[in-house]
Structure formats: structure tokens, C-alpha cells
N, C-alpha and C. Protein backbone atom coordinates (compact mmCIF):
# COMPACT_ATOMS: atom_id res chain seq x y z
N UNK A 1 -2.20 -14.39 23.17
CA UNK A 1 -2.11 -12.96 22.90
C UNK A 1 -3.51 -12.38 22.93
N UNK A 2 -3.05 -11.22 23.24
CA UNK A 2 -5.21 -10.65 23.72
C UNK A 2 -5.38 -9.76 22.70
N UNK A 3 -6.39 -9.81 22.51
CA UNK A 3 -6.95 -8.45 21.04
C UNK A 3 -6.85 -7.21 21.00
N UNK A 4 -6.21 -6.73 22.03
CA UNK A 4 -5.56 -5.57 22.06
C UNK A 4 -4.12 -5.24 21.52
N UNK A 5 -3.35 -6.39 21.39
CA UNK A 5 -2.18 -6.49 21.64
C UNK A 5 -1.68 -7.03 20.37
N UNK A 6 -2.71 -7.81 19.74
CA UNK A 6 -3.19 -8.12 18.24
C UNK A 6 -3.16 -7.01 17.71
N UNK A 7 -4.49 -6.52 17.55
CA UNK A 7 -4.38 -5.03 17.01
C UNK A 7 -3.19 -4.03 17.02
N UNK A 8 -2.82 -3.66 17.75
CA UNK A 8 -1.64 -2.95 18.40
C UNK A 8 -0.51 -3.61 17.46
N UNK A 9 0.33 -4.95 17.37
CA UNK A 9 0.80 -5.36 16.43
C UNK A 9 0.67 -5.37 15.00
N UNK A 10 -0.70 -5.57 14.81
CA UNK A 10 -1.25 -5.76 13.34
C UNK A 10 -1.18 -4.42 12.85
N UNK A 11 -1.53 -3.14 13.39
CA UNK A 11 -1.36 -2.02 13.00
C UNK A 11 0.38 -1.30 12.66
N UNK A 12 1.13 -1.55 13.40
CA UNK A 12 2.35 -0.59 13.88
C UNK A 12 2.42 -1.53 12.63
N UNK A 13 2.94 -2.80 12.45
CA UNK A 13 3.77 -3.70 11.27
C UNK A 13 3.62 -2.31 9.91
N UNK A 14 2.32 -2.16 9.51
CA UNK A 14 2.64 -1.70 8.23
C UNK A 14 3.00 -0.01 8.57
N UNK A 15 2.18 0.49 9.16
CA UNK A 15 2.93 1.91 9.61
C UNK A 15 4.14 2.24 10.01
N UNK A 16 4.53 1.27 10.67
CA UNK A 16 6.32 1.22 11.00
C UNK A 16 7.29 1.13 9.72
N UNK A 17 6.42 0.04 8.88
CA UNK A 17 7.46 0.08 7.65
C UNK A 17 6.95 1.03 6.63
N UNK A 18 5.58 1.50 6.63
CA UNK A 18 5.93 2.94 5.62
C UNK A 18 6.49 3.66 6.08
N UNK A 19 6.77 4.41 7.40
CA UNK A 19 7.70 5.31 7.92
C UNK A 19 9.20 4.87 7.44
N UNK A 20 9.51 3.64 7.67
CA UNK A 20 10.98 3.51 7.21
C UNK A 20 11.05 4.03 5.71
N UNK A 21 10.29 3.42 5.14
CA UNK A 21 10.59 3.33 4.01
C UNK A 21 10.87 4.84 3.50
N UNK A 22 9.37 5.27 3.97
CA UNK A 22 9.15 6.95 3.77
C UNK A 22 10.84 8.08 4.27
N UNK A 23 11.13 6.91 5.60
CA UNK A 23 12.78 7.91 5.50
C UNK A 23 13.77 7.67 4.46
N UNK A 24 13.92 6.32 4.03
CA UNK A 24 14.87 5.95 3.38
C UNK A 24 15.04 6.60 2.15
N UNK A 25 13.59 6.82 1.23
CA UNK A 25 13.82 7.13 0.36
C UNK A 25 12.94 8.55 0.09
N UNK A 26 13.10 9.24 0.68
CA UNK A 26 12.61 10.81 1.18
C UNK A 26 13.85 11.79 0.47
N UNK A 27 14.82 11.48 0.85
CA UNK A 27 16.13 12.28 -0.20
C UNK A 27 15.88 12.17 -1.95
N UNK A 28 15.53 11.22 -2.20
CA UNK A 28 15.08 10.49 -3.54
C UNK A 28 13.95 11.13 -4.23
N UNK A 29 12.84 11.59 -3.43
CA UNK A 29 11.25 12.03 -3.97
C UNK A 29 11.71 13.11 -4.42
N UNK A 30 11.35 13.16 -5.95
CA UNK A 30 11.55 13.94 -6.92
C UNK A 30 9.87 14.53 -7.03
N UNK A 31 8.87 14.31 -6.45
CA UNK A 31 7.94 14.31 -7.27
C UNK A 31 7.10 15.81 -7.53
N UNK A 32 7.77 16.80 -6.75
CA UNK A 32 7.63 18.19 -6.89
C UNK A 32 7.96 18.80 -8.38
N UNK A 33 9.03 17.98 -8.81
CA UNK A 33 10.17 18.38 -9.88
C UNK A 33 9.65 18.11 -11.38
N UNK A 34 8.38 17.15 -10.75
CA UNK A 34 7.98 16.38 -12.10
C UNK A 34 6.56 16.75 -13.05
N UNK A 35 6.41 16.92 -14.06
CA UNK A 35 5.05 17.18 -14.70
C UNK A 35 4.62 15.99 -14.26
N UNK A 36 2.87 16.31 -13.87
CA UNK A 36 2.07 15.77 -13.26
C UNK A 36 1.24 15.77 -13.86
N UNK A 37 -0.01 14.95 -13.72
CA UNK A 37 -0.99 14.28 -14.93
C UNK A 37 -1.97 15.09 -13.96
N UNK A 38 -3.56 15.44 -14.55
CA UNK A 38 -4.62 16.40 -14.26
C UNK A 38 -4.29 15.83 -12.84
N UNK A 39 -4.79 15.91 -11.64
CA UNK A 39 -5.92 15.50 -10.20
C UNK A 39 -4.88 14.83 -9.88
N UNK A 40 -3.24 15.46 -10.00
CA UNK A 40 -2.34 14.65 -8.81
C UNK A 40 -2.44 15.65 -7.53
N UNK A 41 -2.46 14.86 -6.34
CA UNK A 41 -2.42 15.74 -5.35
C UNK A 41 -1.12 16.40 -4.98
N UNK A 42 -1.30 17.21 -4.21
CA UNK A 42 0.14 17.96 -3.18
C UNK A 42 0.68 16.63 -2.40
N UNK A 43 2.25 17.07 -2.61
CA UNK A 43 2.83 16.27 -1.68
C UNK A 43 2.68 16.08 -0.45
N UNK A 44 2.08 16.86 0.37
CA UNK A 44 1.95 16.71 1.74
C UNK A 44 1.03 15.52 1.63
N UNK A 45 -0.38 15.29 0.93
CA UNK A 45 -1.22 14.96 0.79
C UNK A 45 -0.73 12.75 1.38
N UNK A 46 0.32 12.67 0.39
CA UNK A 46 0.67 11.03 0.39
C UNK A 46 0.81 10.89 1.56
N UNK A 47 1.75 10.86 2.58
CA UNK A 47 1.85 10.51 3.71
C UNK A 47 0.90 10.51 4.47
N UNK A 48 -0.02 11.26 4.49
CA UNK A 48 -1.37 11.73 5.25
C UNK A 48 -2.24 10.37 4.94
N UNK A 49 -2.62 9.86 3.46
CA UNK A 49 -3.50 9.13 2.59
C UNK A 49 -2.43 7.83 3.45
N UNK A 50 -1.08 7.64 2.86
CA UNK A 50 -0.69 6.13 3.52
C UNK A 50 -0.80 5.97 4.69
N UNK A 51 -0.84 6.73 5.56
CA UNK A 51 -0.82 6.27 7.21
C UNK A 51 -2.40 5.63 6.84
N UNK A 52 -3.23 6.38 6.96
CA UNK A 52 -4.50 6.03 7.00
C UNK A 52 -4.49 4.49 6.34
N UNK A 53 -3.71 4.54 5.18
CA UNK A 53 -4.16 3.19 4.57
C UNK A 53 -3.70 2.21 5.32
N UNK A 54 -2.20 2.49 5.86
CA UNK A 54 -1.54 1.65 6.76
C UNK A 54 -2.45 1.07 7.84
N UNK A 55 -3.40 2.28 8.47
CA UNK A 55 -3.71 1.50 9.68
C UNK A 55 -4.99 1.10 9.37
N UNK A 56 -5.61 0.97 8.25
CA UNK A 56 -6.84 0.66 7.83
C UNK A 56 -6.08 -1.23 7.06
N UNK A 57 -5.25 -1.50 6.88
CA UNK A 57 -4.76 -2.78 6.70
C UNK A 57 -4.55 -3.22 7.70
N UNK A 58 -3.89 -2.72 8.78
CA UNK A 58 -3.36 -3.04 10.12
C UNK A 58 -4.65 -4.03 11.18
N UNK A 59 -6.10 -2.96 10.88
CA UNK A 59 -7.02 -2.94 11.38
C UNK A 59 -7.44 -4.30 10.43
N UNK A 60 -7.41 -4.24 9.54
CA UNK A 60 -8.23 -5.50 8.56
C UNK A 60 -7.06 -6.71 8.84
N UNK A 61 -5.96 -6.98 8.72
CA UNK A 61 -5.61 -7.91 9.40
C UNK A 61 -5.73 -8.44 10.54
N UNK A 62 -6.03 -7.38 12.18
CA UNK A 62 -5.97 -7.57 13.20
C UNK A 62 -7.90 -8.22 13.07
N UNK A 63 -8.33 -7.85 12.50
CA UNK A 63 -9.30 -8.70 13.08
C UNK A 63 -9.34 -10.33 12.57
N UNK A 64 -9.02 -10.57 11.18
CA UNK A 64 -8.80 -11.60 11.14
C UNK A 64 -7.74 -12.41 11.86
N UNK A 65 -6.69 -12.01 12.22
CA UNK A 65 -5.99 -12.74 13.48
C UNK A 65 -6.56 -12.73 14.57
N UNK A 66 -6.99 -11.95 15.04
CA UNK A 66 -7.85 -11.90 16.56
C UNK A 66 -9.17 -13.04 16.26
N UNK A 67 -9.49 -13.28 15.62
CA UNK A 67 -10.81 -14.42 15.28
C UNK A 67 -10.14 -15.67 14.50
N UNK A 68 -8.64 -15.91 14.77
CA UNK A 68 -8.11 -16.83 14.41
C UNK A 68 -8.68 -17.55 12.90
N UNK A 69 -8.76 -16.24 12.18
CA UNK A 69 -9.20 -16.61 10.87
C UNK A 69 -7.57 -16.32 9.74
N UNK A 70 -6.85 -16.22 10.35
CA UNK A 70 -5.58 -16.22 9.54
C UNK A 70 -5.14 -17.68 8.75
N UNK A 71 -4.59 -17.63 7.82
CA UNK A 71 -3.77 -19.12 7.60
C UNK A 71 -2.82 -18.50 6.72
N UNK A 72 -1.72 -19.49 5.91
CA UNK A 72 -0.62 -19.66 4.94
C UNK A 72 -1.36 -18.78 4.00
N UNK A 73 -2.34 -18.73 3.44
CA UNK A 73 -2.56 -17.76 2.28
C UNK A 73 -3.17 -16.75 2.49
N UNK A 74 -3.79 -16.31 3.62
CA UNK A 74 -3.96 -14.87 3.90
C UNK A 74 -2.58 -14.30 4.68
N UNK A 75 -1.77 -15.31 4.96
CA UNK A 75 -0.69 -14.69 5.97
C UNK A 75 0.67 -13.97 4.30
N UNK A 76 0.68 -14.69 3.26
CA UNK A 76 1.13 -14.65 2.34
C UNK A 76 0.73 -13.80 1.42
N UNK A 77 -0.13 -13.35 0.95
CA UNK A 77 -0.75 -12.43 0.25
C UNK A 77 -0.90 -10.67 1.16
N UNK A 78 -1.41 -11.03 2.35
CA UNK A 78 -0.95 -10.08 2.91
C UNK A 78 0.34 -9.25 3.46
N UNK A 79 1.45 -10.18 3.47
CA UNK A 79 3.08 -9.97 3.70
C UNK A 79 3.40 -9.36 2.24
N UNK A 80 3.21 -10.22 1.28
CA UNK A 80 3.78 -9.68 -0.23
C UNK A 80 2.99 -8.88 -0.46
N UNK A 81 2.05 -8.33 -0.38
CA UNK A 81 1.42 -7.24 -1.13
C UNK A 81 2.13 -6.04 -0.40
N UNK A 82 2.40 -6.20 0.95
CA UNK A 82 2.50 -4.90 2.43
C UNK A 82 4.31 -4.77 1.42
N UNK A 83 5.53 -5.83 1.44
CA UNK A 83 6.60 -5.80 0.52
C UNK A 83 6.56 -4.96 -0.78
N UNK A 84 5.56 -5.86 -1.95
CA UNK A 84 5.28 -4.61 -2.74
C UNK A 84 5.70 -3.57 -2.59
N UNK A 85 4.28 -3.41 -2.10
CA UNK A 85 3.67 -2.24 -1.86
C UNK A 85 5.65 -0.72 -1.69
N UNK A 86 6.01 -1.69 -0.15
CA UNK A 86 7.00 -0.81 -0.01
C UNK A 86 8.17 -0.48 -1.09
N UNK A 87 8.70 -1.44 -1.43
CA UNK A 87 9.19 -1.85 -2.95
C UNK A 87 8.91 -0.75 -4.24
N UNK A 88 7.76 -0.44 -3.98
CA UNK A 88 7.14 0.59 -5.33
C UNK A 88 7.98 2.17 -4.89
N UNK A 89 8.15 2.40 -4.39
CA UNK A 89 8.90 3.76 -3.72
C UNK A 89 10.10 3.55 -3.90
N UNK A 90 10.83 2.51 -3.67
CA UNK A 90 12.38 2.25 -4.46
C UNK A 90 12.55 2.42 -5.86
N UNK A 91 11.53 1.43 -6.57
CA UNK A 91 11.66 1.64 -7.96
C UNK A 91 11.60 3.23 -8.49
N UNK A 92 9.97 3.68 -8.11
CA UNK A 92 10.34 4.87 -8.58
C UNK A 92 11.09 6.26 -7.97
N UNK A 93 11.04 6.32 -6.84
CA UNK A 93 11.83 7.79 -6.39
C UNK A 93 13.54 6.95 -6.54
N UNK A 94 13.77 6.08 -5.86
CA UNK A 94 15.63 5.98 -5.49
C UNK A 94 16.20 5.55 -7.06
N UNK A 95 15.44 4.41 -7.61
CA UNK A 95 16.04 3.90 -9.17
C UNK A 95 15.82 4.83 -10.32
N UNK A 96 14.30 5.22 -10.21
CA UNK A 96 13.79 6.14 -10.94
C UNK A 96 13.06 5.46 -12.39
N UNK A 97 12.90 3.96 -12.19
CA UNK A 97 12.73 3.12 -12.90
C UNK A 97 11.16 3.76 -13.56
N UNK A 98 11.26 4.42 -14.05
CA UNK A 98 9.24 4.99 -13.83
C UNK A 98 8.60 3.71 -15.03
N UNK A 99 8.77 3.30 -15.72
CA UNK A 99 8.18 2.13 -16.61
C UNK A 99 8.41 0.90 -15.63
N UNK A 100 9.33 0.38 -15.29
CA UNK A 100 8.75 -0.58 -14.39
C UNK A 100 8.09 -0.45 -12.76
N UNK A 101 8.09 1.11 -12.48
CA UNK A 101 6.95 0.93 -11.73
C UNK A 101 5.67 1.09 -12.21
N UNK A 102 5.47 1.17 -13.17
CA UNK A 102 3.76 0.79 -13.88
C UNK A 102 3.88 -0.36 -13.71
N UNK A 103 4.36 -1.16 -13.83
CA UNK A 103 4.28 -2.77 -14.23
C UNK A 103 4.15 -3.29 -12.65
N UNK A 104 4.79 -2.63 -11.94
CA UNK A 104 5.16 -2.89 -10.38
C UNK A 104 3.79 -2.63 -9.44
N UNK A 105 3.02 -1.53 -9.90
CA UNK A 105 1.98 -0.95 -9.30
C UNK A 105 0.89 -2.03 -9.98
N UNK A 106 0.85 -2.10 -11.24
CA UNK A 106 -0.44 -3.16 -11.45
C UNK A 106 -0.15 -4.16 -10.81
N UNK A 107 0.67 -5.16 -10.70
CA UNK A 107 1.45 -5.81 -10.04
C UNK A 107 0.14 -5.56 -8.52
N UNK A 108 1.03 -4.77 -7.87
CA UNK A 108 0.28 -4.07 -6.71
C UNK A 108 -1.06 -4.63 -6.23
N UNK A 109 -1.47 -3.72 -7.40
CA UNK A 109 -3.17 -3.62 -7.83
C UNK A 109 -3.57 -4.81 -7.54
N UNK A 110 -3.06 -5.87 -8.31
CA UNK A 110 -3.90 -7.59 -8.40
C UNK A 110 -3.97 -8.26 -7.42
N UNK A 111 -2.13 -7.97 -6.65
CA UNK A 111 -2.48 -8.65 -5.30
C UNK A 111 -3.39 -7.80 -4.20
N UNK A 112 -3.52 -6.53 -4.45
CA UNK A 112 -4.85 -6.01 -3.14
C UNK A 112 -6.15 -6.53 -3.65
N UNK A 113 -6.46 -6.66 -5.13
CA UNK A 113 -7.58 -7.53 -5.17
C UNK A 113 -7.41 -8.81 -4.82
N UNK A 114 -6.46 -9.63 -5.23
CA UNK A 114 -6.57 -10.96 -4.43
C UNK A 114 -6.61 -10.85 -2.55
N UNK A 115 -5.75 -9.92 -2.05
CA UNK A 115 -5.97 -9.81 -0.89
C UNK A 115 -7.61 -9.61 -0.11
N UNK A 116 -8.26 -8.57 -1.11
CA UNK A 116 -9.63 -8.05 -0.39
C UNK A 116 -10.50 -9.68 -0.49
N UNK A 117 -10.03 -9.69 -1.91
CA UNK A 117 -11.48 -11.30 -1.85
C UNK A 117 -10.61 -12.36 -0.86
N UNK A 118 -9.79 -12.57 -0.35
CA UNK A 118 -9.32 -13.90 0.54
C UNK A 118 -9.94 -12.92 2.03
N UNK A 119 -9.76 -11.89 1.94
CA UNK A 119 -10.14 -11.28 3.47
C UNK A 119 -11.59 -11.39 3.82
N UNK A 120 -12.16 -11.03 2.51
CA UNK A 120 -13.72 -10.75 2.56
C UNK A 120 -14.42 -12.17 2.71
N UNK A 121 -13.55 -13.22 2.28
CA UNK A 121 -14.19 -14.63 2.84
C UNK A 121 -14.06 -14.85 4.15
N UNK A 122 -12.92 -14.25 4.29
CA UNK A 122 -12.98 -14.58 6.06
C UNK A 122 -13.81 -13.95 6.94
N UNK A 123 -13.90 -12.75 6.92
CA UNK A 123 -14.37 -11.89 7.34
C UNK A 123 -14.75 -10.53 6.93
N UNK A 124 -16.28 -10.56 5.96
CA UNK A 124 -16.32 -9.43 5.28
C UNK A 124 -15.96 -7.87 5.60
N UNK A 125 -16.03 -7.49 7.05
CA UNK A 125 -15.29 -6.51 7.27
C UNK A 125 -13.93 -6.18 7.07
N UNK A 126 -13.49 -7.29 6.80
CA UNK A 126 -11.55 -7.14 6.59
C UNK A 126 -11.48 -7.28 5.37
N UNK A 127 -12.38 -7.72 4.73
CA UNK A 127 -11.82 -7.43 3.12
C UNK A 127 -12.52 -5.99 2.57
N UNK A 128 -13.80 -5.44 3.16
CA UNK A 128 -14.48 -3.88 2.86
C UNK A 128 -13.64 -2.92 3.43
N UNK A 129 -12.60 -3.26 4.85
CA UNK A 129 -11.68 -2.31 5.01
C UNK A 129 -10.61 -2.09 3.97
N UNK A 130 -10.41 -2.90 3.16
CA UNK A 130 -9.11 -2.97 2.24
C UNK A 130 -9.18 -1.68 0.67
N UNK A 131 -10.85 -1.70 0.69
CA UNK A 131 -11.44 -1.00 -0.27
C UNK A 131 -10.89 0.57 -0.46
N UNK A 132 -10.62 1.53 0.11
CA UNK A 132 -9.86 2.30 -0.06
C UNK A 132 -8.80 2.48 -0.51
N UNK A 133 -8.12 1.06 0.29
CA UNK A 133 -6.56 0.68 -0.41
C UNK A 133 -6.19 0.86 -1.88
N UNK A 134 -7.45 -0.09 -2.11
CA UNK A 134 -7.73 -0.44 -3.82
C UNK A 134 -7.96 0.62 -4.58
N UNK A 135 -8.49 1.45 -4.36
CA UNK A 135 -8.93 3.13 -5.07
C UNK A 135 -7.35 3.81 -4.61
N UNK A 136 -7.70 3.85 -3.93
CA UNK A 136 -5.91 4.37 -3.69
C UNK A 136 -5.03 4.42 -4.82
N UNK A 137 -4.66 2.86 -4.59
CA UNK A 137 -3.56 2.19 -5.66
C UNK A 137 -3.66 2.52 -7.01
N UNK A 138 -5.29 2.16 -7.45
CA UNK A 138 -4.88 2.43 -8.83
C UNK A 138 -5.54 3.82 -9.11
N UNK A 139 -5.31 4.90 -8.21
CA UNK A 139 -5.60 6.48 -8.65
C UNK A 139 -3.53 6.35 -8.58
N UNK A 140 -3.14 5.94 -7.01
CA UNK A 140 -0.86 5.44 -7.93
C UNK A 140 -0.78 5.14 -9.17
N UNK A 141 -1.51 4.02 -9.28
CA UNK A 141 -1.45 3.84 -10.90
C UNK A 141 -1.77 4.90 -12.10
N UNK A 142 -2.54 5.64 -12.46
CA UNK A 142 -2.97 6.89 -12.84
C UNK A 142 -2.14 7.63 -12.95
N UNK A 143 -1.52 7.81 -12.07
CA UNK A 143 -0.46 9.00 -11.52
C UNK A 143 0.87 8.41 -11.95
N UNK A 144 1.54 6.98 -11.97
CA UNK A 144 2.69 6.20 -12.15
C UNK A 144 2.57 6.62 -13.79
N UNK A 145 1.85 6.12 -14.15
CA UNK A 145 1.48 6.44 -15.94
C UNK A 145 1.56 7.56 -16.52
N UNK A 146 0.81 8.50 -15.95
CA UNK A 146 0.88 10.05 -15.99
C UNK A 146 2.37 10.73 -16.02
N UNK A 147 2.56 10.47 -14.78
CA UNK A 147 4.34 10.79 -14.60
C UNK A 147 5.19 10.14 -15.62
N UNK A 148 4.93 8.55 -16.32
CA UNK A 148 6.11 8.45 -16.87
C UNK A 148 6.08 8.56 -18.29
N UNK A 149 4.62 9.13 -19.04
CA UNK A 149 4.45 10.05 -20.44
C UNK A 149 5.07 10.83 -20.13
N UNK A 150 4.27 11.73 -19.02
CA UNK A 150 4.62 13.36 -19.24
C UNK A 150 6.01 13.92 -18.94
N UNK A 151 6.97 12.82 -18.15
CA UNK A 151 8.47 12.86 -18.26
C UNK A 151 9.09 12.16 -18.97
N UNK A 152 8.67 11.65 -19.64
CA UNK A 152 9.45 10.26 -20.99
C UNK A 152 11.04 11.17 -21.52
């Protein structure tokens, strides 16, 4: 497989499945409806922020596969976290579970830190691409917490 074609794969995987996900449970997103904690953004705002993150993982995996720096535990940590990850949008918009998605999002959180340090050994650019991810997540986290005081 050529490094174009790598990339090209490594990218669509997680953007393809936030889009699903993003349809599936799009009827469900309440989050207009809900008191919001100081510095939550506009809804338009998420989808905009996950693509980016999507293809900024996409990109940090594809290079470690393209330099045949993949194995069983970066291939594993990176699958379950990308699961998670999608997983966290069921709990809270379709179940509405908002306390166990705190638990779900730290959750989250630990495996993108375990993810960045297994990437950053391989290839420090693929674990410094992940770094946004990580600010990301736990400003979700912030916001997961926020939402489920200020609607208790």
C-alpha cells in the first residue's frame, strides 16, 4: 500500500465514523435546550472542532503506519479510544446518561493520554499531533460536568 493511500485511509476511518455517528444521533442533541457552564461554545462550533480533530488523528496514525511503526498496542489504543470516543455521544445526547458520561469522558481523557505517549515514542510528530485532541477532550469534560450540575 503507498502513502497516499495510507493516509487517505487513515484519515476517512475516523471522519467517516464521526459523520455516522454525528447522523445517528443528531435527532437526540439536546444541547441548545440545556444550561451551559461559562465558555461553552455554539453548536455549530462541535462539528467544525471534530472534523479537524478527526483528521488531525487520521494524519497521526497515517504516519505511523506509513513508517511501519504500527503494532498490537498502538493499533489497540488507537481503535478503543476512536470507539470511545464515538460511544460518548450515545451516552449523552440518545441515553441522556449525563453522570456516566463524566465517567465516560475521563475515561476518554486517559486513553488519549495513553495514546499521545505510545505515538510520541514512535514518532514524535504523531503523538504532538494528538495534542489538540487532548485540550479538546477535557475542555468535553468541563462542559460534560457543567451540563450535568447545571441540569441535575
Amino acid at each position: 500500500m503507498n502513502k497516499i493511500s495510507t493516509y487517505i485511509r487513515s484519515i476517512l476511518l475516523p471522519v467517516i465514523g464521526g459523520a455516522i455517528v454525528g447522523i445517528i444521533t443528531s435527532q437526540s442533541i439536546d444541547y441548545n435546550t440545556l444550561k451551559q457552564p461559562p465558555l461553552a461554545p455554539p453548536s455549530v462550533l462541535f462539528p467544525i472542532v471534530w472534523t479537524i480533530l478527526y483528521i488531525l488523528m487520521g494524519v497521526s496514525y497515517g504516519i505511523l503506519k506509513s513508517k511501519e511503526q504500527t503494532d498490537k498496542d498502538i493499533d489497540l489504543i488507537y481503535y478503543g479510544q476512536l470507539i470511545v470516543n464515538y460511544l460518548w455521544s450515545f451516552i449523552f445526547f440518545v441515553f441522556k446518561w449525563r453522570f456516566i458520561a463524566i465517567l465516560w469522558i475521563i475515561l476518554l481523557a486517559v486513553l488519549v493520554i495513553i495514546m499521545i505517549t505510545k505515538f510520541y515514542r514512535k514518532n514524535s510528530l504523531a503523538g504532538l499531533l494528538q495534542i489538540p485532541y487532548l485540550l479538546w477532550v477535557l475542555f468535553a469534560t468541563y462542559l460534560t460536568v457543567g451540563v450535568y450540575v447545571l441540569n441535575k
